[in-house]
N, C-alpha and C. Protein backbone atom coordinates (compact mmCIF):
# COMPACT_ATOMS: atom_id res chain seq x y z
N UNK A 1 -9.73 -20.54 -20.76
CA UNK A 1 -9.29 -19.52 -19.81
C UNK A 1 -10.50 -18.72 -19.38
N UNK A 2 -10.46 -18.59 -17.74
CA UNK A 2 -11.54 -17.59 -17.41
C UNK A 2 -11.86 -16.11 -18.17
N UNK A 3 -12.91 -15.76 -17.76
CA UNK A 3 -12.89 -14.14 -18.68
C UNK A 3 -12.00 -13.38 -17.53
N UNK A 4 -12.03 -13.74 -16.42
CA UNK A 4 -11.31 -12.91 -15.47
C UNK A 4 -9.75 -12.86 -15.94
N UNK A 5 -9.47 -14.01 -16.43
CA UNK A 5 -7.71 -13.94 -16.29
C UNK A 5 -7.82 -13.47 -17.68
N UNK A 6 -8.90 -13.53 -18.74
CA UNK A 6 -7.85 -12.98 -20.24
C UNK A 6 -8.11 -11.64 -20.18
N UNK A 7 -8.41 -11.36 -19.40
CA UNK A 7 -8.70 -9.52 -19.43
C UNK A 7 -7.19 -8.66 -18.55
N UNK A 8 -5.99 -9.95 -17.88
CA UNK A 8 -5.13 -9.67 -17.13
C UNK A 8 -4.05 -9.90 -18.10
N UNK A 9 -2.90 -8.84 -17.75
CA UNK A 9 -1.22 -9.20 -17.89
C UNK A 9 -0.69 -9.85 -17.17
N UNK A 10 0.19 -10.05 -17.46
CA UNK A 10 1.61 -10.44 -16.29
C UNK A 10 2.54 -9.93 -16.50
N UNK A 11 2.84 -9.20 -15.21
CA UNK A 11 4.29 -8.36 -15.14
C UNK A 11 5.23 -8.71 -13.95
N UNK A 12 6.18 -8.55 -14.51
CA UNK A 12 7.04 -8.77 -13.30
C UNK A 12 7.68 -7.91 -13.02
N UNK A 13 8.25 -7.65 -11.69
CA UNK A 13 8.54 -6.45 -11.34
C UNK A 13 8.98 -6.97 -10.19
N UNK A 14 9.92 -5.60 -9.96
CA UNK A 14 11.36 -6.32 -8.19
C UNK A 14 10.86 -5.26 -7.68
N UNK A 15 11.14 -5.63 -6.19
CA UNK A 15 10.80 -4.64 -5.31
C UNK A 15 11.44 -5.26 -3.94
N UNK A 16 11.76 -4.35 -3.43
CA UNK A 16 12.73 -4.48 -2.11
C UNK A 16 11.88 -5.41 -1.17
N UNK A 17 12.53 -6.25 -0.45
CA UNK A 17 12.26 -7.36 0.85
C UNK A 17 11.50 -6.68 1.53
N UNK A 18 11.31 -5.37 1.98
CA UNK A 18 10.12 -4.95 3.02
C UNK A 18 9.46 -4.60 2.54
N UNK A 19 9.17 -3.98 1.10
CA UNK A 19 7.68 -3.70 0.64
C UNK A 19 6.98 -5.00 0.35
N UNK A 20 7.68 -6.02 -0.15
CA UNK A 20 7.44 -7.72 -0.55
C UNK A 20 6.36 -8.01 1.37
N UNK A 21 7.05 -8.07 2.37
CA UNK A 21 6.63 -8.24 3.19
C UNK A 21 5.31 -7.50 3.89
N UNK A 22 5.58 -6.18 4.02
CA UNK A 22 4.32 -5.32 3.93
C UNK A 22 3.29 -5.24 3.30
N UNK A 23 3.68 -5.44 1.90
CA UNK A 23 2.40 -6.08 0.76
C UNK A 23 1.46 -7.40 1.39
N UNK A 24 2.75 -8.61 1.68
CA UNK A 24 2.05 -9.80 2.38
C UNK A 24 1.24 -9.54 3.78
N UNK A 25 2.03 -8.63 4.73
CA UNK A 25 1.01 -8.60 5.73
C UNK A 25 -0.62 -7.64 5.08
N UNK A 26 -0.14 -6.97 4.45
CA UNK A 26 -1.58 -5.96 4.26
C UNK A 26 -2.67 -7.21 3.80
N UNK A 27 -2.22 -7.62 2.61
CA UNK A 27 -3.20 -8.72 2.27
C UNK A 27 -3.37 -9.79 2.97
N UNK A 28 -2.62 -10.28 3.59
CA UNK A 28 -3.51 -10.95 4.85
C UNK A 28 -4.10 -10.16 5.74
N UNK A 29 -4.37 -9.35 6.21
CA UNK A 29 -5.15 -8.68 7.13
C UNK A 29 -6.53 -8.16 6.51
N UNK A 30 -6.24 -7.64 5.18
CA UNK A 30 -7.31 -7.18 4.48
C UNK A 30 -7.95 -8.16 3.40
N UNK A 31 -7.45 -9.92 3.83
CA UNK A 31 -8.54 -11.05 3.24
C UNK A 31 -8.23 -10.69 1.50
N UNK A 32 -6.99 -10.34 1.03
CA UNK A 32 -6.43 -10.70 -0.69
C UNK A 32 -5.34 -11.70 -1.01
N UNK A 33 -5.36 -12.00 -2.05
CA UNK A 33 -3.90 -12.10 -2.01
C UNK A 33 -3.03 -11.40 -2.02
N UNK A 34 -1.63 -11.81 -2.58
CA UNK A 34 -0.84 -10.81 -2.63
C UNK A 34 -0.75 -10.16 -3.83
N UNK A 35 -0.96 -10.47 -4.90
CA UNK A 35 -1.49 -10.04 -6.02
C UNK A 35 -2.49 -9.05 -6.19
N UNK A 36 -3.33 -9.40 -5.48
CA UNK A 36 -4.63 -8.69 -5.24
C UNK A 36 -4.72 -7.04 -4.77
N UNK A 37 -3.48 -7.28 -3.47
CA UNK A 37 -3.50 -6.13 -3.15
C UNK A 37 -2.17 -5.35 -3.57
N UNK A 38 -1.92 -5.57 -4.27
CA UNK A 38 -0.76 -5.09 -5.34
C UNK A 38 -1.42 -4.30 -6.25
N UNK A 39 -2.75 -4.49 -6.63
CA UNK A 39 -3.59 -4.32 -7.69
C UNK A 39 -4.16 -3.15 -6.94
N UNK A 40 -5.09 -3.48 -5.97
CA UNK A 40 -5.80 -2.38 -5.16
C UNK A 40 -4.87 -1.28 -4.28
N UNK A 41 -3.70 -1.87 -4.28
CA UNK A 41 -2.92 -0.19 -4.12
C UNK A 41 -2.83 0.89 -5.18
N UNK A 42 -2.43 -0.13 -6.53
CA UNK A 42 -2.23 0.70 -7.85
C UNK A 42 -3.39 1.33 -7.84
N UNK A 43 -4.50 0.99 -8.06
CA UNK A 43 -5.92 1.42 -8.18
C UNK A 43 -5.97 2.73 -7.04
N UNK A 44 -6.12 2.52 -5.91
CA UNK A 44 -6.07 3.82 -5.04
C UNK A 44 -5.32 4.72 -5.48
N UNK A 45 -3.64 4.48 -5.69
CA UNK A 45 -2.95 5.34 -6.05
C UNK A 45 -3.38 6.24 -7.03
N UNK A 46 -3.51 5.22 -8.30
CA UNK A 46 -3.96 6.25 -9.36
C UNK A 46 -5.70 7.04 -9.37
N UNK A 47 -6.25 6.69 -8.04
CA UNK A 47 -7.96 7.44 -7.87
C UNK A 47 -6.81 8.82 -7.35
N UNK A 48 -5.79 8.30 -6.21
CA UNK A 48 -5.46 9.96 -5.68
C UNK A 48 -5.28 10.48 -6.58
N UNK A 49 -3.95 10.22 -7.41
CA UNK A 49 -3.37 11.32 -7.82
C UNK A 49 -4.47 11.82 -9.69
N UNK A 50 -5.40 11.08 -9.41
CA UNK A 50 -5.93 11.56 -10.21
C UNK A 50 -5.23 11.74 -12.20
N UNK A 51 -6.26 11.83 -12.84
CA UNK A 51 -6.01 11.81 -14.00
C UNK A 51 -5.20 13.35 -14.52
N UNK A 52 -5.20 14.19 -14.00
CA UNK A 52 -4.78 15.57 -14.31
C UNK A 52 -3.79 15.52 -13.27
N UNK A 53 -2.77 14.25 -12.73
CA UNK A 53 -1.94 14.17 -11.93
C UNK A 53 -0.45 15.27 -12.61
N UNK A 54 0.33 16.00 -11.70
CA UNK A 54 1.22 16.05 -12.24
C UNK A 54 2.81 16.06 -11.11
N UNK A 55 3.67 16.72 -11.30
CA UNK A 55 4.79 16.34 -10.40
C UNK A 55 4.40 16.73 -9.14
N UNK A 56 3.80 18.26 -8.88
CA UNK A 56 3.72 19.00 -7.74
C UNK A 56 2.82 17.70 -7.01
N UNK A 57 1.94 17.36 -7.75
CA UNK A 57 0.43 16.46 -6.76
C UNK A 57 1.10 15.29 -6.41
N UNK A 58 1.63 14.50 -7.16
CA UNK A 58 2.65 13.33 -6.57
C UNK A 58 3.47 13.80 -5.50
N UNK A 59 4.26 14.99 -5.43
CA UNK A 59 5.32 15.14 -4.43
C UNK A 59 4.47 16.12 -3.30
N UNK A 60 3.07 16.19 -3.48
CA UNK A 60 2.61 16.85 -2.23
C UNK A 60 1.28 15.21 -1.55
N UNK A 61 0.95 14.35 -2.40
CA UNK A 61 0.64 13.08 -2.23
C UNK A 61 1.93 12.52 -1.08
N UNK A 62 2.96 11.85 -1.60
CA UNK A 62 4.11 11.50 -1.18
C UNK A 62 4.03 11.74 0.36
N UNK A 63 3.79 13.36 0.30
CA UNK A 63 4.35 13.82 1.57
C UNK A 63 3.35 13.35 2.71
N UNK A 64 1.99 13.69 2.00
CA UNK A 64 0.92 13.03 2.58
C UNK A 64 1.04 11.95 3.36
N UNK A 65 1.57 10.71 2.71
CA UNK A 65 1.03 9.35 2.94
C UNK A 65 2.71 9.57 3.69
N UNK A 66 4.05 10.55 3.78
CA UNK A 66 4.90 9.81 4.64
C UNK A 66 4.44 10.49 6.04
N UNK A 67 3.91 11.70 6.32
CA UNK A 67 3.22 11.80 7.78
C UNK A 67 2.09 11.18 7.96
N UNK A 68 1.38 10.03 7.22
CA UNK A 68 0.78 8.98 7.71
C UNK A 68 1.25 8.34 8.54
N UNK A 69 2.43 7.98 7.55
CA UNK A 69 2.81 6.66 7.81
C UNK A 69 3.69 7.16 9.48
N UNK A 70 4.44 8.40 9.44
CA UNK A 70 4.84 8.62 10.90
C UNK A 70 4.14 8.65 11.77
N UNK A 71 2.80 9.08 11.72
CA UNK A 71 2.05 9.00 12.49
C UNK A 71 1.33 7.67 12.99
N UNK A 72 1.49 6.59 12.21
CA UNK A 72 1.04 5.46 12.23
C UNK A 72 2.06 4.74 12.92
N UNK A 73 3.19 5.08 12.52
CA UNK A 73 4.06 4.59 13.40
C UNK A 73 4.34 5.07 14.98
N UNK A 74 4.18 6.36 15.50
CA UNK A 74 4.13 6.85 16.51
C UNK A 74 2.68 6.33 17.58
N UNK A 75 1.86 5.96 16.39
CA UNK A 75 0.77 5.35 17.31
C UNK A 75 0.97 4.05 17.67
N UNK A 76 1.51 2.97 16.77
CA UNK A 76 2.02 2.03 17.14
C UNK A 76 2.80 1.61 18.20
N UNK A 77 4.03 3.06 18.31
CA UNK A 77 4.89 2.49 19.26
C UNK A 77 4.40 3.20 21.03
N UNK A 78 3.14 4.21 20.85
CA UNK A 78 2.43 4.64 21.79
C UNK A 78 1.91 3.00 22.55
N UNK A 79 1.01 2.74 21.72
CA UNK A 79 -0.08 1.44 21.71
C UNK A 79 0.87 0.33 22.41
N UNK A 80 2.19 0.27 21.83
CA UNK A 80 3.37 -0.83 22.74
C UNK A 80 3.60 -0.45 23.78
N UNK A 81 4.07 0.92 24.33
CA UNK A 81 4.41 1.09 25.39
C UNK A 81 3.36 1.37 26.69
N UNK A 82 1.99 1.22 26.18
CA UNK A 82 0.66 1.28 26.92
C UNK A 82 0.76 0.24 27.04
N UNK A 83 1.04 -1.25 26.42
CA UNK A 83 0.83 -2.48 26.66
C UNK A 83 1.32 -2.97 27.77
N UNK A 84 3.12 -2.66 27.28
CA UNK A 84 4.05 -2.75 28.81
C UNK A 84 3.74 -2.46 29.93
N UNK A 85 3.18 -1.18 29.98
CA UNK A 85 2.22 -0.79 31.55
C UNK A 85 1.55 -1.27 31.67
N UNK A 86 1.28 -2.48 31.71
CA UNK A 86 -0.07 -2.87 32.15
C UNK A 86 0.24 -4.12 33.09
């Protein structure tokens, strides 16, 4: 066995049909697998919230990344409807 894989677990774990899918597109776009970037989310996650993490920093994190994500989405559907005009 590689040194890479005996230094790994295996876990299994469920997770809803659109994070499954979102996981797959991220890592194809960002050249991982899907494994991979399963790994490098956990890893970010736990750089944010840091080692002295506690409820308040998770639920002010949270909030963070969901006006990202609205905003990411509002740019998206900007970026579509610029397309149509054209």
């Amino acid at each position: 066995m590689s040194e890479k894989l005996s230094n790994t677990v295996i876990v299994s774990a469920r997770i809803p049909p659109h994070l499954r899918e979102r996981v797959r597109d991220l890592a194809k776009k960002n050249g991982r697998t899907f494994n991979a970037e399963l790994v490098h989310a956990i890893e970010i996650y736990s750089v944010l919230i840091g080692e002295n993490s506690d409820v308040a920093n998770v639920e002010l994190l949270d909030a963070a990344f969901s006006t990202i994500r609205e905003l990411s989405d509002l740019i998206q559907q900007l970026h579509h409807q610029l397309r149509l005009k054209k």
